[in-house]
Protein backbone atom coordinates (compact mmCIF):
# COMPACT_ATOMS: atom_id res chain seq x y z
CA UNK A 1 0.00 0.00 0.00
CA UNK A 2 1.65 3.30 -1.17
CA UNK A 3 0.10 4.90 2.42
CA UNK A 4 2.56 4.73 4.27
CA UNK A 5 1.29 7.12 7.21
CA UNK A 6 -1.14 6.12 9.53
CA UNK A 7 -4.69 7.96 9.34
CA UNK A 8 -6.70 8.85 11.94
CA UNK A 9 -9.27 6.44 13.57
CA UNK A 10 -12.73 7.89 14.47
CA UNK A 11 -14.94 5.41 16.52
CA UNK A 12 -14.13 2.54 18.37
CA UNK A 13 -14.73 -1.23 17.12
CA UNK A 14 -16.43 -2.39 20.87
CA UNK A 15 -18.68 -4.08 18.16
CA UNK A 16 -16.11 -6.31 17.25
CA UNK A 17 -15.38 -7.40 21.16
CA UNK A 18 -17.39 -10.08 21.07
CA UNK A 19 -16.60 -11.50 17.45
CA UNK A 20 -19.10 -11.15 15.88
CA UNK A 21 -20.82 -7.93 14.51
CA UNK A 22 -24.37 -7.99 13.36
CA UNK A 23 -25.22 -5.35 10.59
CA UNK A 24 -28.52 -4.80 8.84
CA UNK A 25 -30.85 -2.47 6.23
CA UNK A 26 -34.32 -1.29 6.31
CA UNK A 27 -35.94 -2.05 2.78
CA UNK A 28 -36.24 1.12 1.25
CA UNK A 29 -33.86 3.12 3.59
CA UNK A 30 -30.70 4.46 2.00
CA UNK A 31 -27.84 2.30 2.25
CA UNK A 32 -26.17 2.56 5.57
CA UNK A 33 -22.78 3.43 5.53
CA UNK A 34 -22.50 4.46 1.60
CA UNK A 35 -18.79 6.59 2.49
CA UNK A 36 -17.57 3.40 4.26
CA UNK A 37 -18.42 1.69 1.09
CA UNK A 38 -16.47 3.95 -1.09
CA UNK A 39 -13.46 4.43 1.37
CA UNK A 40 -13.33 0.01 1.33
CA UNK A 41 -14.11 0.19 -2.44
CA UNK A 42 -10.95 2.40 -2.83
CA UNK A 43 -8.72 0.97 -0.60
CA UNK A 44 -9.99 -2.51 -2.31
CA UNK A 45 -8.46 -1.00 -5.44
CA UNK A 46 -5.50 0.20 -4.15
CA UNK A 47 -4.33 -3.73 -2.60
CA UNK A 48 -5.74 -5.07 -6.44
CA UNK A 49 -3.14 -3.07 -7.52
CA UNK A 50 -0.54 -3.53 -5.60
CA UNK A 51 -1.28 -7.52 -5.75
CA UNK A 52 -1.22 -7.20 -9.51
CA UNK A 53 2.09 -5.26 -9.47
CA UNK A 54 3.54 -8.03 -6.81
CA UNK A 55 2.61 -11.08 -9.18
CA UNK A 56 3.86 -9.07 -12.23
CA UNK A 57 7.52 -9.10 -10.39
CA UNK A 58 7.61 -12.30 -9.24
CA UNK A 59 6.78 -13.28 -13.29
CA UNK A 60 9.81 -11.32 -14.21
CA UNK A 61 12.29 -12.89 -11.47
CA UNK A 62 11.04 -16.55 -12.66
CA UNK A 63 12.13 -15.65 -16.15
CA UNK A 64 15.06 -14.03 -15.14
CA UNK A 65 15.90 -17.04 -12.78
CA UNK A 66 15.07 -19.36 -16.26
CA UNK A 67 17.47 -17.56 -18.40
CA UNK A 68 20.02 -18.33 -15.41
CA UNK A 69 19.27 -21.91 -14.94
CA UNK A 70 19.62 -22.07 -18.87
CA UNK A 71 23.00 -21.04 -19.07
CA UNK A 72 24.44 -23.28 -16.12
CA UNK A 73 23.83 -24.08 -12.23
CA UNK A 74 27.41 -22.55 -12.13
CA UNK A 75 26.06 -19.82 -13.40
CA UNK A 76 22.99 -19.09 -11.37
CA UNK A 77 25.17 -20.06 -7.84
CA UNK A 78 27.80 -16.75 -9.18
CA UNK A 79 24.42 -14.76 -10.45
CA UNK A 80 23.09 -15.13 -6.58
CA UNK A 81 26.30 -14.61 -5.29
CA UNK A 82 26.97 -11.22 -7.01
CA UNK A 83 23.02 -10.42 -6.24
CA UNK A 84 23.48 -11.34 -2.37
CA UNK A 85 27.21 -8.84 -2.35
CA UNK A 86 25.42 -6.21 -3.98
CA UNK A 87 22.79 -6.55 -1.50
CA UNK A 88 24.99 -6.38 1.12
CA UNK A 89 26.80 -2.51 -0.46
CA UNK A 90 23.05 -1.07 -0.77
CA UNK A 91 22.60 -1.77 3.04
CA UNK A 92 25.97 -0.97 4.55
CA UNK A 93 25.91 2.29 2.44
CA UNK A 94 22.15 2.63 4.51
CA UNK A 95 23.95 2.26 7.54
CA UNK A 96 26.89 3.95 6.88
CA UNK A 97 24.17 6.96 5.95
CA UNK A 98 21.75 6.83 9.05
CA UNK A 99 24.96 6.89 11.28
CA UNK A 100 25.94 9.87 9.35
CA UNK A 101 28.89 8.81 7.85
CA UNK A 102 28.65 8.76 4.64
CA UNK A 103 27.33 11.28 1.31
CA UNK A 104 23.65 10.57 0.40
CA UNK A 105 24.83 10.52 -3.09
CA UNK A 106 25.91 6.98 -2.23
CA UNK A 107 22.73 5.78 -1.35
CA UNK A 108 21.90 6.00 -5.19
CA UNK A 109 24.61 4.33 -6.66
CA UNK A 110 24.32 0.55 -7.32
CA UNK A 111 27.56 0.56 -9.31
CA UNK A 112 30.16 -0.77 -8.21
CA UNK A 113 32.94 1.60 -9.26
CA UNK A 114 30.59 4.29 -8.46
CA UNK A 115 30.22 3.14 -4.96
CA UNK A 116 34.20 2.97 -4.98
CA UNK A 117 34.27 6.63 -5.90
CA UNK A 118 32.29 7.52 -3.90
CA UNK A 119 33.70 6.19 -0.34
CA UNK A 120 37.37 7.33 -1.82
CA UNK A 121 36.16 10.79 -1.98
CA UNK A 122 35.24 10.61 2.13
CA UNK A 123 36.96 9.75 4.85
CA UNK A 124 34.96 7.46 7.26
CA UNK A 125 36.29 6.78 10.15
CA UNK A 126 35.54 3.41 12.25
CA UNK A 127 34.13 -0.33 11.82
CA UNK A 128 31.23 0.27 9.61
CA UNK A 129 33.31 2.03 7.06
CA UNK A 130 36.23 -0.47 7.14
CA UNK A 131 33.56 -3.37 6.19
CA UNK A 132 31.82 -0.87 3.93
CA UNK A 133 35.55 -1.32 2.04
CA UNK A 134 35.80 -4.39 2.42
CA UNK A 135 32.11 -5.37 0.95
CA UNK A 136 33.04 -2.82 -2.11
CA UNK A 137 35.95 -4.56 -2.92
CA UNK A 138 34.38 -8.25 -2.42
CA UNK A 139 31.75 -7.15 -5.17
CA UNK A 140 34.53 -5.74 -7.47
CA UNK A 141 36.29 -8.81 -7.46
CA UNK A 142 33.24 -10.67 -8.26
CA UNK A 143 32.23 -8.30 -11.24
CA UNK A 144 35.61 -8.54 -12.70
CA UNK A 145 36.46 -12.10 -12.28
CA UNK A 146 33.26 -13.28 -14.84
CA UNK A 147 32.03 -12.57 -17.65
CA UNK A 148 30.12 -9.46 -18.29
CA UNK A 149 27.18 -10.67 -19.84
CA UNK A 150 26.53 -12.98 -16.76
CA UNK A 151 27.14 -10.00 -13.98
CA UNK A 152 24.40 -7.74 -16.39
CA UNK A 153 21.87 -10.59 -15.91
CA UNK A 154 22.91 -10.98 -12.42
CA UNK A 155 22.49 -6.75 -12.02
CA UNK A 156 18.76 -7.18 -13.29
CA UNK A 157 18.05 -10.73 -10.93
CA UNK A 158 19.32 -7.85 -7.90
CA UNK A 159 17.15 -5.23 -9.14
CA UNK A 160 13.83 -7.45 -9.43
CA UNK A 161 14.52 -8.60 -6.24
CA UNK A 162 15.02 -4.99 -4.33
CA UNK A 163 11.91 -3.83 -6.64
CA UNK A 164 9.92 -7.36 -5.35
CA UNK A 165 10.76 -6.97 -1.96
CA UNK A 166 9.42 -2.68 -2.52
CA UNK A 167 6.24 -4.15 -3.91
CA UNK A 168 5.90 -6.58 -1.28
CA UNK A 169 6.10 -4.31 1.20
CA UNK A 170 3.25 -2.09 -1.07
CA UNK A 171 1.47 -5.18 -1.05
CA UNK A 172 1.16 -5.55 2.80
CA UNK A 173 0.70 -2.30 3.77
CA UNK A 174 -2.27 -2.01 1.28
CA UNK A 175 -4.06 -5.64 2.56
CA UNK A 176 -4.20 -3.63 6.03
CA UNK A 177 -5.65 -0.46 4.71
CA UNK A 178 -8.16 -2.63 3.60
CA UNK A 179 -8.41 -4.96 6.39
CA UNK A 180 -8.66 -1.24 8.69
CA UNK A 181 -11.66 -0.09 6.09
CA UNK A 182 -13.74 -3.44 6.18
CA UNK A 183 -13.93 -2.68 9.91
CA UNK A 184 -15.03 1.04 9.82
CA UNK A 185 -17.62 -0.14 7.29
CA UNK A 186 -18.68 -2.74 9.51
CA UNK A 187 -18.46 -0.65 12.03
CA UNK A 188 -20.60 2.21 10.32
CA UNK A 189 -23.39 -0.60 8.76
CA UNK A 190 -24.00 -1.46 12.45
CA UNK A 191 -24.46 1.51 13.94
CA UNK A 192 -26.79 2.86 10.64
CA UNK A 193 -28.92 -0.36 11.29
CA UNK A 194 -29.04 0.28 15.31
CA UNK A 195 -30.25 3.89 14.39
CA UNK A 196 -32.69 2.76 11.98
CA UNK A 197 -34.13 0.06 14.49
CA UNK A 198 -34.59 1.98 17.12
CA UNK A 199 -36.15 5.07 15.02
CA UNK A 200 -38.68 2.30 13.97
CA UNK A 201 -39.23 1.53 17.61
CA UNK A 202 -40.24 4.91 18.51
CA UNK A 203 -42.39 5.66 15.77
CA UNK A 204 -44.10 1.95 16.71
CA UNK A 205 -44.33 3.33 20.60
CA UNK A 206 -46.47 6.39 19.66
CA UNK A 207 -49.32 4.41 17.66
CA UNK A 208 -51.32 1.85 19.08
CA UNK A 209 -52.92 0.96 15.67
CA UNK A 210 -49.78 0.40 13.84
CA UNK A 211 -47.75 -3.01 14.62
CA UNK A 212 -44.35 -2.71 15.39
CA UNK A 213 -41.57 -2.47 13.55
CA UNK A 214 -39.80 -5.85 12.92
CA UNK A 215 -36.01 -5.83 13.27
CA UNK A 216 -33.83 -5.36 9.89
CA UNK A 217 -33.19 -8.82 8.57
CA UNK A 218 -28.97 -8.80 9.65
CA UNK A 219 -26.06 -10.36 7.76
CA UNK A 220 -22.50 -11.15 10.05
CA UNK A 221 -20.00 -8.61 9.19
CA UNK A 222 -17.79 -10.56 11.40
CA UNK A 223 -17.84 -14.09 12.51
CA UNK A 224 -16.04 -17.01 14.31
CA UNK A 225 -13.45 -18.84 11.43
CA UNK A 226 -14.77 -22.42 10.97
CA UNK A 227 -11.96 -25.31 10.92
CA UNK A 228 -12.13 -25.79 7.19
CA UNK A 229 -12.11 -22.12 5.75
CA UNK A 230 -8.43 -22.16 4.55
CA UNK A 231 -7.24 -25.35 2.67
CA UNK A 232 -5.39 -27.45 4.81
CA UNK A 233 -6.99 -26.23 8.13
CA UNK A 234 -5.09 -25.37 11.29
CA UNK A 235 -1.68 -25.80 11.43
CA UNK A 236 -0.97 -29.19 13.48
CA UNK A 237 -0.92 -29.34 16.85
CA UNK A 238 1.84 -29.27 18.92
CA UNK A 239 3.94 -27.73 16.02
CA UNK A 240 7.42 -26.07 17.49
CA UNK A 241 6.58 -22.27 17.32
CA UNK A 242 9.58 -20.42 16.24
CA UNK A 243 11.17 -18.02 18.94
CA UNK A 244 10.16 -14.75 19.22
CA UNK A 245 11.81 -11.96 18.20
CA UNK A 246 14.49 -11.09 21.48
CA UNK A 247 13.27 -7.00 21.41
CA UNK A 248 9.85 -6.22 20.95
CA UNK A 249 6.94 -4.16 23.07
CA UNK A 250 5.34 -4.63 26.07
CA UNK A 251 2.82 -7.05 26.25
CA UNK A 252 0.38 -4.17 27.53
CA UNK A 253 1.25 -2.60 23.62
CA UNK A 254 0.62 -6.25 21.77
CA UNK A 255 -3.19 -6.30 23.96
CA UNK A 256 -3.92 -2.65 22.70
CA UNK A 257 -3.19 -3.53 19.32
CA UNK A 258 -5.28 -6.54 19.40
CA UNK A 259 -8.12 -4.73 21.30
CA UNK A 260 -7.88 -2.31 18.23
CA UNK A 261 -7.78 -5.04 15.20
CA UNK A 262 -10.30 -7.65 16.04
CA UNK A 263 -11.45 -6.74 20.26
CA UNK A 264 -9.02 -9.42 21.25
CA UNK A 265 -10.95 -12.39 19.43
CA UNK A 266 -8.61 -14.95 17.98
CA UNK A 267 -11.03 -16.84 16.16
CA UNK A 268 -12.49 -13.45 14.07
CA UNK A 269 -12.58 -13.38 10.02
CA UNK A 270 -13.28 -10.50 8.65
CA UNK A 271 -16.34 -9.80 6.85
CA UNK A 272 -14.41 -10.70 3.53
CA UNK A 273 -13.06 -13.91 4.77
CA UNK A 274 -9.65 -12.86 3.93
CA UNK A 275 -8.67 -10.55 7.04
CA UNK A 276 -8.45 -13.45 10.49
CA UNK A 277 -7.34 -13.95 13.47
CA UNK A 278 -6.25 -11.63 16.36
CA UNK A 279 -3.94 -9.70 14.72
CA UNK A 280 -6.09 -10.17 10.95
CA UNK A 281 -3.66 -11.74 8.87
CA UNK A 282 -4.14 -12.25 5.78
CA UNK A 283 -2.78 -15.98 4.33
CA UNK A 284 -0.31 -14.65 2.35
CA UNK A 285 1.10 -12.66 5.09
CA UNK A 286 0.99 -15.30 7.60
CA UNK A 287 3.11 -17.95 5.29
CA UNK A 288 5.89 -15.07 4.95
CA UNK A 289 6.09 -15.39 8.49
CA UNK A 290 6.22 -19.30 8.63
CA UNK A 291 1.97 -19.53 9.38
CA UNK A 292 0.67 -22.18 7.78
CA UNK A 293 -3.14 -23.06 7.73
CA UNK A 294 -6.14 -20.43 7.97
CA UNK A 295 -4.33 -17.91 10.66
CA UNK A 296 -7.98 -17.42 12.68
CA UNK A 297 -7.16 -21.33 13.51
CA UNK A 298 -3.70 -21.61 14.94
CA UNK A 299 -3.39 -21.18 18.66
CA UNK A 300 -3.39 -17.83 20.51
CA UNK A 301 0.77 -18.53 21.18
CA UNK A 302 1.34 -18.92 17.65
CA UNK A 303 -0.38 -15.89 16.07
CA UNK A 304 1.36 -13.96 18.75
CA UNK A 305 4.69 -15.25 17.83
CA UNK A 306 3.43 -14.46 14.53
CA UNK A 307 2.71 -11.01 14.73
CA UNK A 308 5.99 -10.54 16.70
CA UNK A 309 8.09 -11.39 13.80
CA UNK A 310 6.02 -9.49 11.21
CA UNK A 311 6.82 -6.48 13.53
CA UNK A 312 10.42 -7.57 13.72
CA UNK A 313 10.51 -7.47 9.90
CA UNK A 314 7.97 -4.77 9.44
CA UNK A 315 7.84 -2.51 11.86
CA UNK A 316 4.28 -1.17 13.65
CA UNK A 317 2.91 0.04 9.60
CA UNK A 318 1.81 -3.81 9.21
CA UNK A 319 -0.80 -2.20 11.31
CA UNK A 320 -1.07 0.93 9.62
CA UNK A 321 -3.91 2.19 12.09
CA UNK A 322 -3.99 0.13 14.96
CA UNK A 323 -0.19 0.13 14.79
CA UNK A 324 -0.08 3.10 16.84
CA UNK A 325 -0.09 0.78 20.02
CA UNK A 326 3.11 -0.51 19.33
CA UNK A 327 4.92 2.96 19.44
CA UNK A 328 4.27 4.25 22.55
């Protein structure tokens, strides 16, 4: 998701508390909650795109990866090797950067030689910028020891990668935009239908010839997962959980969050079906973190380890809203 800044949250989701939220229409009324509908229509477009830009990458990396395996498996072992040093430059000159130490011009350059110009022209004193060397002249080695065709193919495999990994990142941020707007539609249906009902009620209370009203007919806007919703169920039991992540925050910040996605229910699915769990995963997510099986079905230890390591790798904007718990 290209929002990358969290946006305010009106409301609360206390309808959400008890997992499941009940949301209704009156025939003929005007549809409850019609902004809701077009802020989740839009932010429903925005993670389309960002999926479709996501499985257009990872078409390009397979083909580039073919070409690769084509030539040789010598070939594709130096390719990932040069892609993996390369890798390494881009994030030491990061570091190097946010310490201070280095030009920003550096940050740009994915060259090589460039990147050897670059660090010549500064003096950097200390650890980071004796490795920052010593990773520059790793890769140089690399690029001149084979042949050039083969470090060009391995320069784009590097670039689909950093561009998959961007779009990835796009891709996540944009399923919880969504995941944030299917609850403040929910959210808004509900409260439309409570209004409506109990307008009805009065207007029933001050005739003695009319019946009353009958409630609106409801539909679940959130519900409890069943065991069979994702293929292949819950993850099996007694599966080692990986450790958690050895800095992360309080538990007090990892209740508030959950409070704030789904009102602390780890069985909850979103009214979409693809949004679940405590900390409303969606599958896709959850496997990049190791999850395996419909997330609203593993155990209450597991999604938190879960969610701990999607921070660790994240940070709070996998929560773009809700995330704000995890700051303080």
């Amino acid at each position: 998701m290209t929002p990358h800044r969290s946006a305010a949250r009106s409301g609360t989701i206390a309808l959400l508390a008890i997992g499941a939220v009940l949301v209704g229409a009156v025939p003929g009324a005007a549809a409850p909650g019609a902004s809701g509908s077009a802020e989740l229509a839009a932010a429903t477009a925005i993670r389309e795109r960002a999926e479709a830009r996501l499985a257009d990458l990872e078409r390009r990396r397979a083909e580039v990866a073919a070409r690769l395996d084509a030539a040789s498996a010598e070939s594709r072992a130096i390719a990932e090797e040069l892609v993996a040093a390369r890798a390494r430059l881009r994030d030491r000159a990061v570091q190097l950067f946010v310490a201070g130490d280095v030009d920003v011009t550096v940050l740009a350059v994915l060259d090589a030689q460039e990147l050897t110009d670059a660090v010549d022209r500064r003096s950097m004193a200390g650890v980071g910028a004796l490795d920052a060397a010593a990773d520059l002249a790793r890769y140089r080695r690399l690029k001149d020891d084979h042949d050039p065709a083969l470090v060009r193919l391995a320069a784009e495999l590097g670039q689909v990668e950093q561009q998959l990994a961007d779009a990835d990142d796009a891709a996540l941020q944009a399923r919880a935009v969504e995941a944030d707007a299917e609850r403040k539609d929910a959210q808004r249906r509900a409260e439309a239908a409570a209004a409506e009902l109990a307008a009805a009620r009065r207007a029933a209370s001050t005739t003695t010839t009319a019946p009353p009203a009958a409630a609106p007919p409801v539909v679940a806007a959130a519900r409890t997962a069943g065991p069979a919703e994702v293929q292949g169920g819950a993850e099996a039991p007694g599966a080692p959980l990986p450790d958690p992540p050895p800095v992360s925050p309080p538990e007090s910040a990892w209740a508030a969050l959950r409070d704030c996605e789904s009102g602390g229910n780890y069985r909850i699915v979103s009214a979409s079906g693809r949004y679940r769990g405590a900390y409303q995963f969606d599958v896709r997510t959850w496997q990049s973190v190791g999850g395996a099986g419909d997330p609203a079905m593993a155990s209450p230890a597991e999604q938190d380890v879960r969610a701990k390591l999607l921070y660790a790798r994240r940070g709070a904007r996998a929560w773009p809203v809700c995330g704000r718990h995890l700051r303080g």
